[in-house]
N, C-alpha and C. Protein backbone atom coordinates (compact mmCIF):
# COMPACT_ATOMS: atom_id res chain seq x y z
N UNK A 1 -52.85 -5.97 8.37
CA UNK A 1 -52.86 -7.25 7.67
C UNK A 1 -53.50 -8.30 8.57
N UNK A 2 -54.91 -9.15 7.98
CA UNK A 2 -54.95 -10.01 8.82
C UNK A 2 -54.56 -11.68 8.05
N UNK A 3 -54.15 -12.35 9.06
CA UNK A 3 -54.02 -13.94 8.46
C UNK A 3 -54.99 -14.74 9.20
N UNK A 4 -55.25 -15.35 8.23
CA UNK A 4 -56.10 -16.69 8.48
C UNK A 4 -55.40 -18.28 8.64
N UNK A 5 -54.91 -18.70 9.94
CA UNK A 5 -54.55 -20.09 9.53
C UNK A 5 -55.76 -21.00 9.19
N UNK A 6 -55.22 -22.54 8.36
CA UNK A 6 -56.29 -23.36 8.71
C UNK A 6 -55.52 -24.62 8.17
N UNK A 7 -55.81 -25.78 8.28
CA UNK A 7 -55.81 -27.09 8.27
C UNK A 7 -54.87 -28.19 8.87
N UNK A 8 -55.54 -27.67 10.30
CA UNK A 8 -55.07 -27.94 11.06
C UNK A 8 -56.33 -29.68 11.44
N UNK A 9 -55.85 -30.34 12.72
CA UNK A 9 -56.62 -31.25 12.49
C UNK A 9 -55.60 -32.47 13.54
N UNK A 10 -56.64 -33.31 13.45
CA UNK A 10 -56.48 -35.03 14.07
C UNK A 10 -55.74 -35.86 13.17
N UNK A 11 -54.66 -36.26 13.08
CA UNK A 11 -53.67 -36.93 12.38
C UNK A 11 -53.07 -37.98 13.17
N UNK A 12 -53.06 -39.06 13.07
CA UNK A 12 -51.72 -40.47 13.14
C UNK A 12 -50.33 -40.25 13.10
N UNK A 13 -49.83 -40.51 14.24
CA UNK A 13 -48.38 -40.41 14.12
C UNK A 13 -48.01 -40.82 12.69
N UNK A 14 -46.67 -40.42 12.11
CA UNK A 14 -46.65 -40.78 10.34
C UNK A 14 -46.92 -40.38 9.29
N UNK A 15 -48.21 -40.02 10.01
CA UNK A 15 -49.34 -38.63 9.18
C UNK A 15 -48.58 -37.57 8.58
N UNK A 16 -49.69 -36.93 7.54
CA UNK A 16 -49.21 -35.46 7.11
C UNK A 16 -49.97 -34.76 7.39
N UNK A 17 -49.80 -33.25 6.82
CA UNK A 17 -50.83 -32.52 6.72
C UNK A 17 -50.08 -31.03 6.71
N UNK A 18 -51.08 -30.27 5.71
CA UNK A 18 -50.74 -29.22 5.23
C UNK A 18 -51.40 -28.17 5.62
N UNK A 19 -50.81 -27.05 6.25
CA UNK A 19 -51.36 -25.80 7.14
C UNK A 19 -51.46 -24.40 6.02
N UNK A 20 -52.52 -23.92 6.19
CA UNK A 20 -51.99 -22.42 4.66
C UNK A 20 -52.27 -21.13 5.75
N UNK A 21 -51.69 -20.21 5.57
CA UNK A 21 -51.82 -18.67 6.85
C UNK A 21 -52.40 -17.87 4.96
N UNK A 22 -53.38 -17.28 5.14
CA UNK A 22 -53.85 -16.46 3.82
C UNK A 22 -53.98 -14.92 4.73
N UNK A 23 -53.25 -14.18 3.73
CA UNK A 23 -53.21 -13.34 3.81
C UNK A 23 -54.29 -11.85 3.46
N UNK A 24 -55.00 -11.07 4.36
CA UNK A 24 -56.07 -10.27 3.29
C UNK A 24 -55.45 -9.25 2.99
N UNK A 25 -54.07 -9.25 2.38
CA UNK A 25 -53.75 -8.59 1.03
C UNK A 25 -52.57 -8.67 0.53
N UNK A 26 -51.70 -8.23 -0.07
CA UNK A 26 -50.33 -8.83 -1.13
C UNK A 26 -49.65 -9.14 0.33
N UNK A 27 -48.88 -10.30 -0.12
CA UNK A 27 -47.88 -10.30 0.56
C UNK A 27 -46.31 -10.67 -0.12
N UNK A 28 -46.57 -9.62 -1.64
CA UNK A 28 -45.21 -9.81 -2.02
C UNK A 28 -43.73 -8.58 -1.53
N UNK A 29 -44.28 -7.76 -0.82
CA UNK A 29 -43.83 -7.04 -0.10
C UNK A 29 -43.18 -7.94 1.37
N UNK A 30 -44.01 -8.73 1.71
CA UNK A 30 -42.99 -9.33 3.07
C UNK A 30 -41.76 -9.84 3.51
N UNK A 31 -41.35 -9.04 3.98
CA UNK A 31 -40.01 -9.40 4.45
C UNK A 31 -39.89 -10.75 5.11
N UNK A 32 -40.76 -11.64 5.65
CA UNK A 32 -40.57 -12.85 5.97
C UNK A 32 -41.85 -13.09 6.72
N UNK A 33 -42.31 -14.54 6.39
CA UNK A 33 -43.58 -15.25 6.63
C UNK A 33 -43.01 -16.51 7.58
N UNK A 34 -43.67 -16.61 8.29
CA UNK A 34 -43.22 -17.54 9.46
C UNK A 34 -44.12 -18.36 10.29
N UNK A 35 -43.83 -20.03 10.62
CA UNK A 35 -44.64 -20.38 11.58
C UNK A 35 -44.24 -19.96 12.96
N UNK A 36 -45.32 -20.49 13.67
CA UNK A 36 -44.76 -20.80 15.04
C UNK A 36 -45.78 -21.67 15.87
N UNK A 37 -45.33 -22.52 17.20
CA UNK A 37 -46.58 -23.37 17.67
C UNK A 37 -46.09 -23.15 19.23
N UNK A 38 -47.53 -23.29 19.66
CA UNK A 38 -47.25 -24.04 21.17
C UNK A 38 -47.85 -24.66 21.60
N UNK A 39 -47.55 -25.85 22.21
CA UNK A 39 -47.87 -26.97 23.01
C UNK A 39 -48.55 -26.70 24.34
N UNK A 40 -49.01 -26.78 24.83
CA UNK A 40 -50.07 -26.65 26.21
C UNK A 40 -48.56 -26.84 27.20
N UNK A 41 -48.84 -25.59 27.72
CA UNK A 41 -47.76 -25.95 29.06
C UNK A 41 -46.57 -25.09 28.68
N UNK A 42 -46.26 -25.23 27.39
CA UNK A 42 -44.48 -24.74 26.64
C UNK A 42 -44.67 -23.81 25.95
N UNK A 43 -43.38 -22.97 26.48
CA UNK A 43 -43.48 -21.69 25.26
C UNK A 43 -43.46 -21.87 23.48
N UNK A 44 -43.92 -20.81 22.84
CA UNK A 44 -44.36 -20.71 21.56
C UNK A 44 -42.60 -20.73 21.41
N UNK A 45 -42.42 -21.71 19.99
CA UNK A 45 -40.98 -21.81 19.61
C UNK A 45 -41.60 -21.59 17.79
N UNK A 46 -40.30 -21.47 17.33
CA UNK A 46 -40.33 -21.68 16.12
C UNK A 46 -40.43 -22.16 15.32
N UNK A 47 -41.22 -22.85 14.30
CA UNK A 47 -41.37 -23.99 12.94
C UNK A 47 -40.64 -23.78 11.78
N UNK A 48 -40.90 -22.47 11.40
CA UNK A 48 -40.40 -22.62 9.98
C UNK A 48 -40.73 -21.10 9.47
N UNK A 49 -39.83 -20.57 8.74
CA UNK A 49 -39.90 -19.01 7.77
C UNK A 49 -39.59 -19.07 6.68
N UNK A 50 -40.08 -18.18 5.77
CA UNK A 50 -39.76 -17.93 4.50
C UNK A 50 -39.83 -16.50 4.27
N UNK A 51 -38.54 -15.96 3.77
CA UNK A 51 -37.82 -14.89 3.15
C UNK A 51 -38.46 -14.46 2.45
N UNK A 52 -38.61 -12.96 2.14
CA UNK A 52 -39.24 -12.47 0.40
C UNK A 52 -38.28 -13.13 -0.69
N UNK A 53 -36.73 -12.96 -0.50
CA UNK A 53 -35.95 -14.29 -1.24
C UNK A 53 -36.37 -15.37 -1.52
N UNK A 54 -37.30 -16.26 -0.66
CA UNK A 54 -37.66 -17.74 -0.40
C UNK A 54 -36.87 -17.89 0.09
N UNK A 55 -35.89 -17.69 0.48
CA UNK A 55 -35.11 -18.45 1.94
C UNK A 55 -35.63 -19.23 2.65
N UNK A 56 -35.38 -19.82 3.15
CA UNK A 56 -36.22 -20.75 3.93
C UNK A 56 -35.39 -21.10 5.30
N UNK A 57 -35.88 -20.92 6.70
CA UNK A 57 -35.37 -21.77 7.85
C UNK A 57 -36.02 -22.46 8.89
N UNK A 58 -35.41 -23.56 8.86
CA UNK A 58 -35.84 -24.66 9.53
C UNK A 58 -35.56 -24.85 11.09
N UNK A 59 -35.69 -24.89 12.35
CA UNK A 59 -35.46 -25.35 13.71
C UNK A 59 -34.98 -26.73 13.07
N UNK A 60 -34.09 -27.41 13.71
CA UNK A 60 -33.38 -29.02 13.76
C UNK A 60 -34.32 -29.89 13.87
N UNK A 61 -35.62 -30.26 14.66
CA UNK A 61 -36.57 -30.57 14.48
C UNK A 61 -37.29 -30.83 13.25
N UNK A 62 -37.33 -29.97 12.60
CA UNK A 62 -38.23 -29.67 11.39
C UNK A 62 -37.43 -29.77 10.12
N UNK A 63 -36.38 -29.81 10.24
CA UNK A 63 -35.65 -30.42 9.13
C UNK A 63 -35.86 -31.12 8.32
N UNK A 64 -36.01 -31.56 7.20
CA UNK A 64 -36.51 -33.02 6.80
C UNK A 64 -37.76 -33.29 6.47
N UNK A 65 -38.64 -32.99 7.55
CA UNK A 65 -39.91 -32.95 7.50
C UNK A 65 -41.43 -32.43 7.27
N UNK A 66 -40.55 -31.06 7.51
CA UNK A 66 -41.47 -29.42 7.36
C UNK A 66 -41.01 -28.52 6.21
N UNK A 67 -41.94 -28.66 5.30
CA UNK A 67 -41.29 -27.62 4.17
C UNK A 67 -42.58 -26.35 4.46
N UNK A 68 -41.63 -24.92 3.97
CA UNK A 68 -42.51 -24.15 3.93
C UNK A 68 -42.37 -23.79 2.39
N UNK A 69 -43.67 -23.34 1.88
CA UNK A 69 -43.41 -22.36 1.04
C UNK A 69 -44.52 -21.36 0.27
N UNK A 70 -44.59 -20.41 -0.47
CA UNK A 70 -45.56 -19.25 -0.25
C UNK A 70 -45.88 -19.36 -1.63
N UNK A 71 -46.79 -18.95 -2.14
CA UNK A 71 -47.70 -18.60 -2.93
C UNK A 71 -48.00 -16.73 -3.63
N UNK A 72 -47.52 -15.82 -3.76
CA UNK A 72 -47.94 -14.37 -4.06
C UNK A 72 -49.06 -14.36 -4.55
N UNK A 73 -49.43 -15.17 -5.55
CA UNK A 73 -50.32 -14.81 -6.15
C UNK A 73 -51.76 -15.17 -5.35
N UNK A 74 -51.37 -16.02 -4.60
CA UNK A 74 -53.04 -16.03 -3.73
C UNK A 74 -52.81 -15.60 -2.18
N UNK A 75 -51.53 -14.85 -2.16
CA UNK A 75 -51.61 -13.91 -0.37
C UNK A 75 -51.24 -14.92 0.26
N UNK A 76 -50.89 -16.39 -0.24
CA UNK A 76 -50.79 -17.61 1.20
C UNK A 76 -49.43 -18.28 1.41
N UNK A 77 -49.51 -18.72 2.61
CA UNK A 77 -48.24 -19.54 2.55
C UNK A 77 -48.64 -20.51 3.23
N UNK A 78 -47.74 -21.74 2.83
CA UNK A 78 -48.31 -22.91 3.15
C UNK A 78 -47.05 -23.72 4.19
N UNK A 79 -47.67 -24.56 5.06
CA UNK A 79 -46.66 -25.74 5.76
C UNK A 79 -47.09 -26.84 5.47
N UNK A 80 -45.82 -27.72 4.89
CA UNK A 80 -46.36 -29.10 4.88
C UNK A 80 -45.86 -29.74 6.05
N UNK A 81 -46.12 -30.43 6.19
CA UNK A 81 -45.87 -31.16 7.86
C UNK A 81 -45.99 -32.70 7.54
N UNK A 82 -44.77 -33.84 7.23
CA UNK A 82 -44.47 -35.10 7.21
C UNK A 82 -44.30 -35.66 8.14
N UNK A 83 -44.13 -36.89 8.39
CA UNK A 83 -43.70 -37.96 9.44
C UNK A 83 -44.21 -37.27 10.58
N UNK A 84 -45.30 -36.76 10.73
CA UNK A 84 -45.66 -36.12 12.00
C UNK A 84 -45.54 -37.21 13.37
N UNK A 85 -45.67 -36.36 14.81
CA UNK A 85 -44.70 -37.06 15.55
C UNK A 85 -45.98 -36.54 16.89
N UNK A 86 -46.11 -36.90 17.92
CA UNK A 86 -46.82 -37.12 19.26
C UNK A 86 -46.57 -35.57 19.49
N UNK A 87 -45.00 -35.49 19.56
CA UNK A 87 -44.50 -33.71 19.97
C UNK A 87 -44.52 -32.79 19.31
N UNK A 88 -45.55 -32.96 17.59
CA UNK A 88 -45.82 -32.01 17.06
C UNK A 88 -47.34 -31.36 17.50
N UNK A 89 -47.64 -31.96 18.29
CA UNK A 89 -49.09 -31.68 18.72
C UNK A 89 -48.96 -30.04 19.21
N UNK A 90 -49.51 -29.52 18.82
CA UNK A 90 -49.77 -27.74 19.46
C UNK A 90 -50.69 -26.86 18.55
N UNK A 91 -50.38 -25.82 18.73
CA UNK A 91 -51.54 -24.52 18.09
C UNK A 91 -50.31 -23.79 17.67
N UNK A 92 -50.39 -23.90 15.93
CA UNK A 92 -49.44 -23.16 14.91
C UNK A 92 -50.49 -22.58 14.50
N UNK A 93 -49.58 -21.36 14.57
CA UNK A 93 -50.12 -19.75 14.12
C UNK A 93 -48.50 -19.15 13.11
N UNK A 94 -49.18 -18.33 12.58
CA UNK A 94 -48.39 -17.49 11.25
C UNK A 94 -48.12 -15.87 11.80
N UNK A 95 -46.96 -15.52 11.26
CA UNK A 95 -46.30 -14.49 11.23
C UNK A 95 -46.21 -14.01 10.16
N UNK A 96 -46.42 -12.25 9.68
CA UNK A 96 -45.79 -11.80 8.99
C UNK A 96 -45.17 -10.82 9.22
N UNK A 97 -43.73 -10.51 8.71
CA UNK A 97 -43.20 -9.35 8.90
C UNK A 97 -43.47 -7.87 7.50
N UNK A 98 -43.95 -7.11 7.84
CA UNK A 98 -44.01 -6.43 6.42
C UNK A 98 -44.45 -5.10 6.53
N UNK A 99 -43.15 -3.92 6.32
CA UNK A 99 -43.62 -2.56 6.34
C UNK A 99 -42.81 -2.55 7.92
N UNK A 100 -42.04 -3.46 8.24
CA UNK A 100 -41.66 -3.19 9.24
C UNK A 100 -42.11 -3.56 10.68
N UNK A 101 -43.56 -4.14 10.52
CA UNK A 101 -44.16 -4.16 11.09
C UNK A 101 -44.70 -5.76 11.08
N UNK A 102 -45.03 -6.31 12.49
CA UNK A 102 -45.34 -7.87 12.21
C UNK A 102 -46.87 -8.04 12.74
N UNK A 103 -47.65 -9.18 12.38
CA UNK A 103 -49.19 -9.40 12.22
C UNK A 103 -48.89 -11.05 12.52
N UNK A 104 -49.96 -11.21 13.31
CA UNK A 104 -50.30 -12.77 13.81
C UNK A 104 -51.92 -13.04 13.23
N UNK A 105 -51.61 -14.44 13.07
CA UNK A 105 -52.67 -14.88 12.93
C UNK A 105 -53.45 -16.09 13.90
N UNK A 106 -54.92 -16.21 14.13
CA UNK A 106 -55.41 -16.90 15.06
C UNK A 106 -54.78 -18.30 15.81
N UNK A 107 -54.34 -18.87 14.90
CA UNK A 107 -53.98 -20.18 15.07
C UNK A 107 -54.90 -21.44 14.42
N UNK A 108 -54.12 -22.64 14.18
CA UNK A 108 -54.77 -23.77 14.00
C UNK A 108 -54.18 -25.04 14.75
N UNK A 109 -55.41 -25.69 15.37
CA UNK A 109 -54.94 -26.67 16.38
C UNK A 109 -54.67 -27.60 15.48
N UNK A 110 -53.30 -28.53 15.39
CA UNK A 110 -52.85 -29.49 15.29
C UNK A 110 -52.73 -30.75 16.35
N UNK A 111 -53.08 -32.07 16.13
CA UNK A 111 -53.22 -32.93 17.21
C UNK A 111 -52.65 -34.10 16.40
N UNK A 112 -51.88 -34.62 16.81
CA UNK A 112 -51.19 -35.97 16.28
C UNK A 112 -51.35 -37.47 17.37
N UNK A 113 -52.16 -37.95 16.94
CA UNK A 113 -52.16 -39.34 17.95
C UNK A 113 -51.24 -40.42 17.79
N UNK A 114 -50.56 -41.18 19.09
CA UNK A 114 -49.89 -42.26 18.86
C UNK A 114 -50.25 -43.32 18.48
């Protein structure tokens, strides 16, 4: 399975912006779709997952502000990203788990200015 992140980008603290990981092929089989980012310097932590349920979980951080949610019919899943913040600045990349087995995708640089 490969994923494609993208829309990623130069944003204003306050800012939004919406990230999609596309998948090149079903991903109604996945056991769970997931962000993750890292910041220059800091380990890769967690953003946000979604369940083949839609479950959804959030880090305390991202509460509030970060919704995930997926698409089947076009392979994608999407992050929205609100009230963006100075310390959301990093390189979010996508996870999938599926078949048991998990797949990364390249990444997309996110940059938030004060």
């Amino acid at each position: 399975v490969q994923l494609q992140a993208s829309g990623g980008g130069l944003v204003q603290a306050g800012g939004s912006l919406r990230l999609s990981c596309a998948a090149s092929q079903s991903i109604v089989s996945a056991d769970s779709v997931g962000w993750y980012r890292q910041a220059p310097g800091k380990r890769r932590e967690f953003v946000a997952r979604i369940d083949r349920d839609r479950s959804t979980y959030y880090p305390i951080y991202a509460q509030g502000r970060f919704t995930i949610s997926r698409d089947n019919s076009e392979n994608t899943v999407y992050l929205r990203m609100d009230s963006l913040k100075s310390e959301d600045t990093a390189l979010y990349s996508c996870r999938i788990v599926i078949w048991g087995r998990e797949y990364w995708g390249q990444g997309t640089l996110v940059t938030v200015s004060s």
